[in-house]
C-alpha atoms as a PDB file:
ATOM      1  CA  UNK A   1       2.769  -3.718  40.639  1.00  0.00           C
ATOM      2  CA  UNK A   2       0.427  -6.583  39.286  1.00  0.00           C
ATOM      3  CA  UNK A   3      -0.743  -4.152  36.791  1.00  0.00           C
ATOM      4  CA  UNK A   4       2.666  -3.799  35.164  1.00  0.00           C
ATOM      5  CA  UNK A   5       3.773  -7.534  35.698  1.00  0.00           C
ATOM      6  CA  UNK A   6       0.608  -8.511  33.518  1.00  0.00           C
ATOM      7  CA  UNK A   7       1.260  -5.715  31.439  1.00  0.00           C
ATOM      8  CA  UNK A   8       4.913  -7.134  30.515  1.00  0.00           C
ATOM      9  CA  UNK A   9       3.870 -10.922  30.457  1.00  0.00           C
ATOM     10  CA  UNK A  10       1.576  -9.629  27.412  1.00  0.00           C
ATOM     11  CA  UNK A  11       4.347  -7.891  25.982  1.00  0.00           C
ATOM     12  CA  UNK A  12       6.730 -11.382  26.395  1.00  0.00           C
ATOM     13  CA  UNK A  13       3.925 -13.352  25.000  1.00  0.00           C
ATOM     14  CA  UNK A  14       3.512 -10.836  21.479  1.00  0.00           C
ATOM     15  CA  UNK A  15       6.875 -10.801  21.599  1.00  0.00           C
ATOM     16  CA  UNK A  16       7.077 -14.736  21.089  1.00  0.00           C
ATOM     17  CA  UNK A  17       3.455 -14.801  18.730  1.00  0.00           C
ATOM     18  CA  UNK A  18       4.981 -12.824  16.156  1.00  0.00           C
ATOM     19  CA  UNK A  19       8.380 -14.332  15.135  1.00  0.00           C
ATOM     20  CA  UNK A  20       6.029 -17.851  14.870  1.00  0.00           C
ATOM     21  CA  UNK A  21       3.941 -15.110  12.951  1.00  0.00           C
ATOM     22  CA  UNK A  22       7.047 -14.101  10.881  1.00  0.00           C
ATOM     23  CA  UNK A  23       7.552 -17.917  10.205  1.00  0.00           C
ATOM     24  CA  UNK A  24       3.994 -18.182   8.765  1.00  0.00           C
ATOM     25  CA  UNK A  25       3.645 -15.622   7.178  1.00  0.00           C
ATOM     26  CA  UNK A  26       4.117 -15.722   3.395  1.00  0.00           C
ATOM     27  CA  UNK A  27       4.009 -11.558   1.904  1.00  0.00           C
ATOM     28  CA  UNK A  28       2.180 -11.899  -1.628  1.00  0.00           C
ATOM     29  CA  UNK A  29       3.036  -9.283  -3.763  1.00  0.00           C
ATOM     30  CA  UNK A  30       0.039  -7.173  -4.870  1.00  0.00           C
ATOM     31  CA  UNK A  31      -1.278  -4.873  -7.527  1.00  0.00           C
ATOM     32  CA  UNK A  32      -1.742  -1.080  -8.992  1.00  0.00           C
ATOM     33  CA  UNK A  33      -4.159   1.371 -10.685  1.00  0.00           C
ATOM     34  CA  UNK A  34      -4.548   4.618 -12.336  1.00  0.00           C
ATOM     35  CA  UNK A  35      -1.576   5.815 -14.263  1.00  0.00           C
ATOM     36  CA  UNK A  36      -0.837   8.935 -15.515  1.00  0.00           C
ATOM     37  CA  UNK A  37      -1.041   9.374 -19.184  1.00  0.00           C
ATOM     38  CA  UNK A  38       1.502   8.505 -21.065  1.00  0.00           C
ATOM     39  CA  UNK A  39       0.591  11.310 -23.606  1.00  0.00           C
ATOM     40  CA  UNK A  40       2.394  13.469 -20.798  1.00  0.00           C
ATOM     41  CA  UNK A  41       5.434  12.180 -21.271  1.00  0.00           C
ATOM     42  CA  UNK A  42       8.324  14.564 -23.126  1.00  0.00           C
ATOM     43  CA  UNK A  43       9.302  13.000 -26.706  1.00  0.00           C
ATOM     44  CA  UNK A  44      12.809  13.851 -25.925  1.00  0.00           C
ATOM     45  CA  UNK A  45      14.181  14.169 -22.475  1.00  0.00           C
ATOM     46  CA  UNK A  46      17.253  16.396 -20.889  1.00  0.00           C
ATOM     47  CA  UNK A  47      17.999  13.444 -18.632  1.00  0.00           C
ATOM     48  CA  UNK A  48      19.927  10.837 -19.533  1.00  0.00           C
ATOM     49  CA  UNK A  49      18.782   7.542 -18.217  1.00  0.00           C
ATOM     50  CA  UNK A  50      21.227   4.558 -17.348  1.00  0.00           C
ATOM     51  CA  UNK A  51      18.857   1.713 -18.494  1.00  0.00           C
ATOM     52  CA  UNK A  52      20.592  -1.677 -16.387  1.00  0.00           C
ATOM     53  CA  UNK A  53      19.632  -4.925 -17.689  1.00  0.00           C
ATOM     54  CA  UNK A  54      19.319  -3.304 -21.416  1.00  0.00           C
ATOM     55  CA  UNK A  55      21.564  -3.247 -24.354  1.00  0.00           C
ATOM     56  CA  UNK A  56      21.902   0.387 -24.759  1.00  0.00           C
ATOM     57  CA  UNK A  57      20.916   3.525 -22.856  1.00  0.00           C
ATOM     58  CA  UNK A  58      17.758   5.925 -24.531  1.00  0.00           C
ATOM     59  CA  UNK A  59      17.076   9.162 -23.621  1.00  0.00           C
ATOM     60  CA  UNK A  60      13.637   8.797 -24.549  1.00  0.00           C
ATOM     61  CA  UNK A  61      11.316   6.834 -22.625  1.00  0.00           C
ATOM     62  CA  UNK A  62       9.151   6.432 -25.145  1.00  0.00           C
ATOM     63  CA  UNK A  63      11.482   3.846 -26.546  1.00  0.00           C
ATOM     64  CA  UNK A  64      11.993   2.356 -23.064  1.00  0.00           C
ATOM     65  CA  UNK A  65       7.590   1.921 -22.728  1.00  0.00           C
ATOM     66  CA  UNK A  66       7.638   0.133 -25.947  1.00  0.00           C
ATOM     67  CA  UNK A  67      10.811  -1.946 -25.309  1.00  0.00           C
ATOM     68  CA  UNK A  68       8.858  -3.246 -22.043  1.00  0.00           C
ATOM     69  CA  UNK A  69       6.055  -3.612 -23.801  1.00  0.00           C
ATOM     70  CA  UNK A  70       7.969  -6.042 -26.565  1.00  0.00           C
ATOM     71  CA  UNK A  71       9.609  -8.125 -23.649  1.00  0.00           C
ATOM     72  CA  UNK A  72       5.830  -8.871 -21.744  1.00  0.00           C
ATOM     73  CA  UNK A  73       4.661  -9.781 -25.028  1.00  0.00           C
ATOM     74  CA  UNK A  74       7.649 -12.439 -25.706  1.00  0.00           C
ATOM     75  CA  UNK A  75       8.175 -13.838 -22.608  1.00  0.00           C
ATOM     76  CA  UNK A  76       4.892 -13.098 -20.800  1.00  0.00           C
ATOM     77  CA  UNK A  77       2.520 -13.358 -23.707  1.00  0.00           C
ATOM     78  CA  UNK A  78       0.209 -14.857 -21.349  1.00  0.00           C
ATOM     79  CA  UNK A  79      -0.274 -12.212 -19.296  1.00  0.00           C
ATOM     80  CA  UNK A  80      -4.005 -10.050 -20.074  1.00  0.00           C
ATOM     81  CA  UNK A  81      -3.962  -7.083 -22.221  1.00  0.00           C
ATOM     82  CA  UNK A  82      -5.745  -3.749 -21.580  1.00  0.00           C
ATOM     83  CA  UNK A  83      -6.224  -1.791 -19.010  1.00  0.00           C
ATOM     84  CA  UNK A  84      -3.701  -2.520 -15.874  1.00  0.00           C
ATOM     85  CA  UNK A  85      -2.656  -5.333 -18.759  1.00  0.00           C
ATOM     86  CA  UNK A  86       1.069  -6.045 -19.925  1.00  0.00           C
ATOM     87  CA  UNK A  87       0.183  -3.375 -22.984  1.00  0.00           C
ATOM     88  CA  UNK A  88      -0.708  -0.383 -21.123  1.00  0.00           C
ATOM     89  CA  UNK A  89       1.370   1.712 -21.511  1.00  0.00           C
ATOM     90  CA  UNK A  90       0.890   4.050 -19.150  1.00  0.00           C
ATOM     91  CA  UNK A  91       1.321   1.225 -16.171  1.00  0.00           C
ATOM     92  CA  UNK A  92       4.392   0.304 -17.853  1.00  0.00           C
ATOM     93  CA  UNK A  93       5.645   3.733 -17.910  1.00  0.00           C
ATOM     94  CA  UNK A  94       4.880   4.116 -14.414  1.00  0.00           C
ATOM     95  CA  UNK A  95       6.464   0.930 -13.041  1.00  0.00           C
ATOM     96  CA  UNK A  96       9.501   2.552 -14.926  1.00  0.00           C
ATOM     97  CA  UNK A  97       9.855   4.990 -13.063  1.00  0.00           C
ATOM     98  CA  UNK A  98       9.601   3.280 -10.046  1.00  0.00           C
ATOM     99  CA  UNK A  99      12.438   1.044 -11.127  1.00  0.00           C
ATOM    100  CA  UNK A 100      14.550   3.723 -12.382  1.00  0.00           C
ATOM    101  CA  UNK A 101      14.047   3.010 -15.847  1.00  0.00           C
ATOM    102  CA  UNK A 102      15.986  -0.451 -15.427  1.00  0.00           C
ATOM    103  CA  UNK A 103      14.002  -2.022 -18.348  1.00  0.00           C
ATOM    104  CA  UNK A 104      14.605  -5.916 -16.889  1.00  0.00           C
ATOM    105  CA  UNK A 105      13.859  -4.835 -13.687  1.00  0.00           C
ATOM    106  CA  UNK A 106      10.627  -3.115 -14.959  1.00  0.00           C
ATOM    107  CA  UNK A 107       9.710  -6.810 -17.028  1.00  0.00           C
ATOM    108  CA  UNK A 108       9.968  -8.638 -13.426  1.00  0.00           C
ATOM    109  CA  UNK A 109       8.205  -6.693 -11.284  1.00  0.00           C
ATOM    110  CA  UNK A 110       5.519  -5.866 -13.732  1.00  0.00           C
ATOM    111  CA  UNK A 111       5.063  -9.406 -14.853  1.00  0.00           C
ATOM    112  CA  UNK A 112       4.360 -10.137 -10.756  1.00  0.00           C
ATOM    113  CA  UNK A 113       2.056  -7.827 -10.355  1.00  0.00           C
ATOM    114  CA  UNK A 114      -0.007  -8.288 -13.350  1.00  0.00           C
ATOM    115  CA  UNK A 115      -0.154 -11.931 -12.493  1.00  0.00           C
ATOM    116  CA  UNK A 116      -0.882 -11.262  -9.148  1.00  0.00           C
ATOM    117  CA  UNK A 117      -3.798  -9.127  -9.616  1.00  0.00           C
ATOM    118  CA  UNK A 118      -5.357 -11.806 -12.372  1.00  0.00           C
ATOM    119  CA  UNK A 119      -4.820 -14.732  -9.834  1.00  0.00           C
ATOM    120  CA  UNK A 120      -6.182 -11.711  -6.574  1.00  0.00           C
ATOM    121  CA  UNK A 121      -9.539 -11.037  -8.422  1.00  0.00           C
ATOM    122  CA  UNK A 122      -8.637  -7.566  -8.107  1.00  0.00           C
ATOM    123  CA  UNK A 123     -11.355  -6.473 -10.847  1.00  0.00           C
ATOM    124  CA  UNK A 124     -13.594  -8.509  -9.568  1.00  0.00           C
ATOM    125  CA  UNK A 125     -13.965  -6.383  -6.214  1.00  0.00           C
ATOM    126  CA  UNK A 126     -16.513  -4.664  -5.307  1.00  0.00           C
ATOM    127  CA  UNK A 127     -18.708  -3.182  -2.095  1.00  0.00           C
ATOM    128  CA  UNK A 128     -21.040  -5.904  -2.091  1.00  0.00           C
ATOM    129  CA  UNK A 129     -18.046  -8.455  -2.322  1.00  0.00           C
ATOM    130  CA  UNK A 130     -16.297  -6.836   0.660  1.00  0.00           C
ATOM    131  CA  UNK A 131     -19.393  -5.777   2.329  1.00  0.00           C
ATOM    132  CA  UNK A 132     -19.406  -8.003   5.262  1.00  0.00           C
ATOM    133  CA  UNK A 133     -15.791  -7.068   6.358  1.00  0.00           C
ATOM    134  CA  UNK A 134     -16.098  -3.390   5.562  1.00  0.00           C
ATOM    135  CA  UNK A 135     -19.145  -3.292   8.006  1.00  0.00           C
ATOM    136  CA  UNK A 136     -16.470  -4.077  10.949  1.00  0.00           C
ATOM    137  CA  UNK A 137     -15.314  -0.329  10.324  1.00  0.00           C
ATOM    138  CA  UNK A 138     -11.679  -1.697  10.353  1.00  0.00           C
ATOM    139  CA  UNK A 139     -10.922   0.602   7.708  1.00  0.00           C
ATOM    140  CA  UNK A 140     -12.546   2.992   5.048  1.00  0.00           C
ATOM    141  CA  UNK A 141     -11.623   5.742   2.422  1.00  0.00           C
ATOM    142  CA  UNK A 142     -12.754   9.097   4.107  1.00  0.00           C
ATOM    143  CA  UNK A 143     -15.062  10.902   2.163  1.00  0.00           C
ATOM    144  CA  UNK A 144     -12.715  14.041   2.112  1.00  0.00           C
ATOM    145  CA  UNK A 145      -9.071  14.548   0.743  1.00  0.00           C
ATOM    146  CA  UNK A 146      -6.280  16.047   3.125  1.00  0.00           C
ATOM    147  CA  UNK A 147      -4.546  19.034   3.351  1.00  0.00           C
ATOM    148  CA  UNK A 148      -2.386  18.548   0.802  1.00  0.00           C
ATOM    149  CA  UNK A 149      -5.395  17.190  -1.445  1.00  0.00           C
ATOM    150  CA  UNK A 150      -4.519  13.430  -1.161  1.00  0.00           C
ATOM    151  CA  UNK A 151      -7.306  10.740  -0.653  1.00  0.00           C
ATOM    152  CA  UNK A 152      -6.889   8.988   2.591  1.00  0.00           C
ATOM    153  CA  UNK A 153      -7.056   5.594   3.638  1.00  0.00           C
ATOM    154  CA  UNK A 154      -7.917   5.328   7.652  1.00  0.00           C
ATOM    155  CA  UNK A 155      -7.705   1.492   9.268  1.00  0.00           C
ATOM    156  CA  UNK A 156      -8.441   1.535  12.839  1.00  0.00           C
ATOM    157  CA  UNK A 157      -6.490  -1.128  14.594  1.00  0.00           C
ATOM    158  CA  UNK A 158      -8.531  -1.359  17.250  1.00  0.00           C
ATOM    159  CA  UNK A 159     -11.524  -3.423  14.986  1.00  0.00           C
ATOM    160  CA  UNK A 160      -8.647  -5.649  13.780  1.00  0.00           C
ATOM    161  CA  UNK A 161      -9.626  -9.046  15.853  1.00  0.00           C
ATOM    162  CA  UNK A 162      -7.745 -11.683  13.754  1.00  0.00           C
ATOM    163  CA  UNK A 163      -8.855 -14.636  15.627  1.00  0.00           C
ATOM    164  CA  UNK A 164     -12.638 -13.734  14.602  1.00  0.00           C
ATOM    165  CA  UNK A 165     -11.711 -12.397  11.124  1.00  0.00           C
ATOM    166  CA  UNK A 166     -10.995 -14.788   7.855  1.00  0.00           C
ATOM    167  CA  UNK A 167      -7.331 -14.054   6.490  1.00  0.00           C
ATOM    168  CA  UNK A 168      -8.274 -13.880   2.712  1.00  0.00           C
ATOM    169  CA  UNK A 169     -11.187 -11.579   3.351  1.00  0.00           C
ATOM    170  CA  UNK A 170      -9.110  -8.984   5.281  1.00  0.00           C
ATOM    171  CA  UNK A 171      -6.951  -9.130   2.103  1.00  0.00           C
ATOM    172  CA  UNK A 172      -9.349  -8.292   0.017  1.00  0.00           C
ATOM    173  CA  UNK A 173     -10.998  -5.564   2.029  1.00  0.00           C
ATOM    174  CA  UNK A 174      -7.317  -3.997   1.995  1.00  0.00           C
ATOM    175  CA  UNK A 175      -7.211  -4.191  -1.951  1.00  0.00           C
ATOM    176  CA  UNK A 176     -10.772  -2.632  -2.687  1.00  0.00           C
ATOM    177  CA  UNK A 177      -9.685   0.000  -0.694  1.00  0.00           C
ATOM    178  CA  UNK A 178      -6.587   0.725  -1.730  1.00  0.00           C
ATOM    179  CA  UNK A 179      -7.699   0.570  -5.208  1.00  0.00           C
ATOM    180  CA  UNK A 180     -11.242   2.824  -4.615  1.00  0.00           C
ATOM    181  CA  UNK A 181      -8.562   5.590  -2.492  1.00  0.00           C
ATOM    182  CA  UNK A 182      -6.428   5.495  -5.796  1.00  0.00           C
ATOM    183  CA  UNK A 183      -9.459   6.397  -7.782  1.00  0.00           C
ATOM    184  CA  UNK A 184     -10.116   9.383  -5.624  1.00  0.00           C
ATOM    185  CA  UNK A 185      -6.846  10.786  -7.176  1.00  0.00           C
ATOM    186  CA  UNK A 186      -7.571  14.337  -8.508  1.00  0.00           C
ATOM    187  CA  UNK A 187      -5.742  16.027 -11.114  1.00  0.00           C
ATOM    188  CA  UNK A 188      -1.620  16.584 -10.352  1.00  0.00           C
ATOM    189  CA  UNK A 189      -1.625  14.025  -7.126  1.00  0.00           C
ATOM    190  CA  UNK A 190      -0.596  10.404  -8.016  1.00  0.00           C
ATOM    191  CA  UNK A 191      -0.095   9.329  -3.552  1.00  0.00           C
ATOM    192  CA  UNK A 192      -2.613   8.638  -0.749  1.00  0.00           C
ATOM    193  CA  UNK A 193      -2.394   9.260   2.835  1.00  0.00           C
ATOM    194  CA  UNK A 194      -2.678   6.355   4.706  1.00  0.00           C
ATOM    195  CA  UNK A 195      -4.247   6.799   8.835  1.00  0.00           C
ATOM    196  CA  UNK A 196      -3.463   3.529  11.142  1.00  0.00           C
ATOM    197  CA  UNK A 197      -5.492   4.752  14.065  1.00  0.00           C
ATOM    198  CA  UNK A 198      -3.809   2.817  17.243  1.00  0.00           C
ATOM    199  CA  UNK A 199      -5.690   4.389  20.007  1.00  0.00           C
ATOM    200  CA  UNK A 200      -7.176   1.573  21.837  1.00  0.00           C
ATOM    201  CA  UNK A 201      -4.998  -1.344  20.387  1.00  0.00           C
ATOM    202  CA  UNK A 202      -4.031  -4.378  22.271  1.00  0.00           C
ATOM    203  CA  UNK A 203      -2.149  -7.865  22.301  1.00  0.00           C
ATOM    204  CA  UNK A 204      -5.533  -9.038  20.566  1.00  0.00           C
ATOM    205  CA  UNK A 205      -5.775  -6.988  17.833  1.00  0.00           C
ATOM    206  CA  UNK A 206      -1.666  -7.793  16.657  1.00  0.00           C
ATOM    207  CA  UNK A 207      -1.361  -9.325  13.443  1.00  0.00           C
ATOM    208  CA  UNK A 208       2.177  -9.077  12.025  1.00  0.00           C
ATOM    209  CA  UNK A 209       0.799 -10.935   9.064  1.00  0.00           C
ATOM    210  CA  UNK A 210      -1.772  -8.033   7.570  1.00  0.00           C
ATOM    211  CA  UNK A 211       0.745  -5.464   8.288  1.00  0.00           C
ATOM    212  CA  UNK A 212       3.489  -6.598   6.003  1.00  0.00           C
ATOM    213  CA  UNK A 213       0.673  -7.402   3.439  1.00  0.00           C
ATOM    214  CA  UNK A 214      -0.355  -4.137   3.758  1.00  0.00           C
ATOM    215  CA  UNK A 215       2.833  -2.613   3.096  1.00  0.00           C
ATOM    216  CA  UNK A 216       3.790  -5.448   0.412  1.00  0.00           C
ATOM    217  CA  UNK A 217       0.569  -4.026  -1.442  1.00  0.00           C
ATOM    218  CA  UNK A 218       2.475  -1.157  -2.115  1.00  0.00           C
ATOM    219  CA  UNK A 219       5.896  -1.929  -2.527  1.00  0.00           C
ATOM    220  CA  UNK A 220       5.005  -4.416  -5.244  1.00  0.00           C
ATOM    221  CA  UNK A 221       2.036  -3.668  -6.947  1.00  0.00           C
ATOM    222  CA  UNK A 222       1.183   0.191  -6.212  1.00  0.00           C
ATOM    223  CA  UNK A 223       4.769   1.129  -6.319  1.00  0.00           C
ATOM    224  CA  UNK A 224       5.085   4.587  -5.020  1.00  0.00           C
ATOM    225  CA  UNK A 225       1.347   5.489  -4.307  1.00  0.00           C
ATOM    226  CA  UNK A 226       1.837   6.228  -0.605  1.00  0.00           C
ATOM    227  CA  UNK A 227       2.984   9.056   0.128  1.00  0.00           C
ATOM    228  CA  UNK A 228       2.936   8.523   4.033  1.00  0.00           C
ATOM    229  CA  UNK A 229       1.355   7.013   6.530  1.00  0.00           C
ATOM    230  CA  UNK A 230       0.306   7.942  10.230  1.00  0.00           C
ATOM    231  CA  UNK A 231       0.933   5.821  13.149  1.00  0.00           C
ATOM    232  CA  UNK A 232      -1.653   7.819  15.534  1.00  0.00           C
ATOM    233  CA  UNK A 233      -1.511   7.661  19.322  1.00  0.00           C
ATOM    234  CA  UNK A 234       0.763   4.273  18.979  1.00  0.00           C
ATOM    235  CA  UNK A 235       0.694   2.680  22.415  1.00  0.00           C
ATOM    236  CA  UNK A 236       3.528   0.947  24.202  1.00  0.00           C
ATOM    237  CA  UNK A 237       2.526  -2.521  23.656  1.00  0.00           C
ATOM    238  CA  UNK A 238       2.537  -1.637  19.616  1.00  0.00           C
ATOM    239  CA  UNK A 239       6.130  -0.956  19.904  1.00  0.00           C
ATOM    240  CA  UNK A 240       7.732  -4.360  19.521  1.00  0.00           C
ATOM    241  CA  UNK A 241       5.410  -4.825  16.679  1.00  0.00           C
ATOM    242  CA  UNK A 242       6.494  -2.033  15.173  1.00  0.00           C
ATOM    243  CA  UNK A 243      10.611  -2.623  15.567  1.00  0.00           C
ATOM    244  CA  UNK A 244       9.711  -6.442  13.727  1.00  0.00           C
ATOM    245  CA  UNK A 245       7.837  -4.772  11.527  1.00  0.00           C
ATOM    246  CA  UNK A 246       9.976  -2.336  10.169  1.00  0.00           C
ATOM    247  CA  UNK A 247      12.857  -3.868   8.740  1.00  0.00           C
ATOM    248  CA  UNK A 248      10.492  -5.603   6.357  1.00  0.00           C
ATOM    249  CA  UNK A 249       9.013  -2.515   4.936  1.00  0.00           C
ATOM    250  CA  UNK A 250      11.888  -1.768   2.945  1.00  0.00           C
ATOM    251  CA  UNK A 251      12.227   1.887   2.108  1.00  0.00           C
ATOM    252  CA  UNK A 252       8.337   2.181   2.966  1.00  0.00           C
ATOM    253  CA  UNK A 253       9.447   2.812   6.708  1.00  0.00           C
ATOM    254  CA  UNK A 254      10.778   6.199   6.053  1.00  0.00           C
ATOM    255  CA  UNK A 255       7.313   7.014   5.311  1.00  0.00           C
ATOM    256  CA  UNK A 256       5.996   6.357   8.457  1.00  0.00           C
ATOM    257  CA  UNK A 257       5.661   9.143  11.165  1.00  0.00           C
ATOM    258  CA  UNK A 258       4.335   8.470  14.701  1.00  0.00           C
ATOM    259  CA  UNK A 259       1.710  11.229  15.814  1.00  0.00           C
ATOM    260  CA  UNK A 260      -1.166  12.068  17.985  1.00  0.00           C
ATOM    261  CA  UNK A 261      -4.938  13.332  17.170  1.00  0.00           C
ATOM    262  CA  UNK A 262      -3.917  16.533  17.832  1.00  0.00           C
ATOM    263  CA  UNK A 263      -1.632  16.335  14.756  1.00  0.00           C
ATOM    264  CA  UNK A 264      -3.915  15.216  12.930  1.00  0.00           C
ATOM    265  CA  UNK A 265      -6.074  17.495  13.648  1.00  0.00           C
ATOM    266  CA  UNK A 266      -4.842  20.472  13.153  1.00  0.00           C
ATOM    267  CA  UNK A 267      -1.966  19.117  10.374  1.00  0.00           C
ATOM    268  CA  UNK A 268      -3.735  17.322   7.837  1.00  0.00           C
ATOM    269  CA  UNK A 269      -7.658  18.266   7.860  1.00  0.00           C
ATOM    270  CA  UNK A 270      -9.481  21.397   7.465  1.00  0.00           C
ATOM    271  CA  UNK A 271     -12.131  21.264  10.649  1.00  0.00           C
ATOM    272  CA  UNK A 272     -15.065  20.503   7.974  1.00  0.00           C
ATOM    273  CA  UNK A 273     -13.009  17.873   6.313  1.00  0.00           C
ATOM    274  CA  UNK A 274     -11.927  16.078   9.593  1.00  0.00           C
ATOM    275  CA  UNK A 275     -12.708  12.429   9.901  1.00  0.00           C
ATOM    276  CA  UNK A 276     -15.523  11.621  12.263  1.00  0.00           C
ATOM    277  CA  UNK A 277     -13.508   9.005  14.608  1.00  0.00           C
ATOM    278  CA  UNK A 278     -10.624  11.711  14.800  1.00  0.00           C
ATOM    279  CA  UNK A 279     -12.951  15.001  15.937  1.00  0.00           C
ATOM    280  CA  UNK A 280     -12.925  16.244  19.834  1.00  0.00           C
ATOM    281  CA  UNK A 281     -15.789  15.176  21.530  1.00  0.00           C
END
């Protein structure tokens, strides 16, 4: 009976940390990558588009790219050019989608993320830069695709301390990654799997703060690049987390499905593709 009383006097005491976590925490819009071609786009498209927020409706988005691209360069001018930059056109193309061709809507969001990944450093990753972090084995891109031939992006909550771990370089760990998984894409997949491994995750490892980052990363600057992600062998104690959490993840919460190893297992790997930390010892 002491067992259980201690067990819910941690679950009070989470419960308390992470509204005061809520309060602190400020989500900061992130960043994108590899784009398919624009070159693959139709010159003339069957579907008609309703375009809000522009003065007419097209039915080639073509014209809707380069009417993008003319509103960065007036009223974001500032902004860099090239690659991931306010003239490619395949990014622009892509956020497009994502916004359902709403051309203002595309300008906003597009503007934020191109800012934010100037102000992040996001080209300026690299291993050595996240080296130190990375070496906590909190998370990695697995070596193999899934199933379904998606890279895959495993963090393993249990190596998550955040009183021992600096804020900014958890952040950028999560970038590099997300951005090195997105360059695993092969040809004809444009989503990563993404593996939150809970098995062994406690009161100490809860951080409210990198989770919403996490999934602000993709809402806002790698709009529809993940295509799901696993809660694996979520405990009890994760489940007030998780009912905070979720309203905040926007439409990214119907992507999440609770499962255990076995799933994994036997779902989403071939047995030589497997990661290690998931294999039956």
């Amino acid at each position: 009976m002491v067992t259980t009383l201690a067990h819910l006097d941690k679950i009070t005491l989470i419960s308390i940390q992470i509204p005061m976590a809520l309060r602190l925490c400020n989500p900061n819009p992130l960043s994108y990558c590899h784009f398919p071609p624009i070159s693959h786009i139709p010159t003339t498209a069957t579907t008609r588009f309703s375009v809000r927020g522009s003065i007419s409706n097209h039915n080639d988005p073509r014209k809707l790219v380069l009417e993008v691209k003319e509103k960065l360069e007036k009223d974001h001018h500032y902004l860099p050019v090239g690659e991931n930059g306010r003239d490619d056109e395949d990014m622009i193309f892509w956020f497009l989608k994502d916004r359902k061709f709403s051309v203002e809507e595309t300008v906003s969001k597009l503007s934020k993320a191109i800012k934010w990944r100037q102000e992040f450093g996001v080209s300026e990753l690299t291993e050595d830069s996240v080296k130190r972090m990375a070496e906590t084995g909190k998370g990695f891109v697995h070596d193999f695709l899934d199933v379904n031939d998606r890279p895959v992006l495993v963090v393993v909550a249990s190596k998550h301390i955040p009183s021992e771990h600096d804020t900014v370089e958890n952040e950028r760990l999560c970038v590099f990654l997300v951005e090195k998984a997105l360059s695993k894409l092969p040809p004809g997949r444009e989503d990563i799997l993404g593996i939150l491994d809970l098995r062994g995750f406690g009161t100490e490892n809860a951080e409210i703060r990198f989770l919403t980052f996490l999934f602000d990363v993709f809402y806002y600057y790698y709009p529809k690049r993940l295509g799901q992600v696993l809660f694996v062998d979520a405990p009890f104690v994760f489940q007030p987390i998780w009912q905070l959490t979720k309203p905040l993840l926007k439409s990214y919460s119907s992507l999440a499905r609770f499962c255990s190893v076995e799933t994994v297992r036997k779902e989403y790997f071939k047995e030589d593709t497997l990661p290690a930390n998931f294999r039956a010892e």
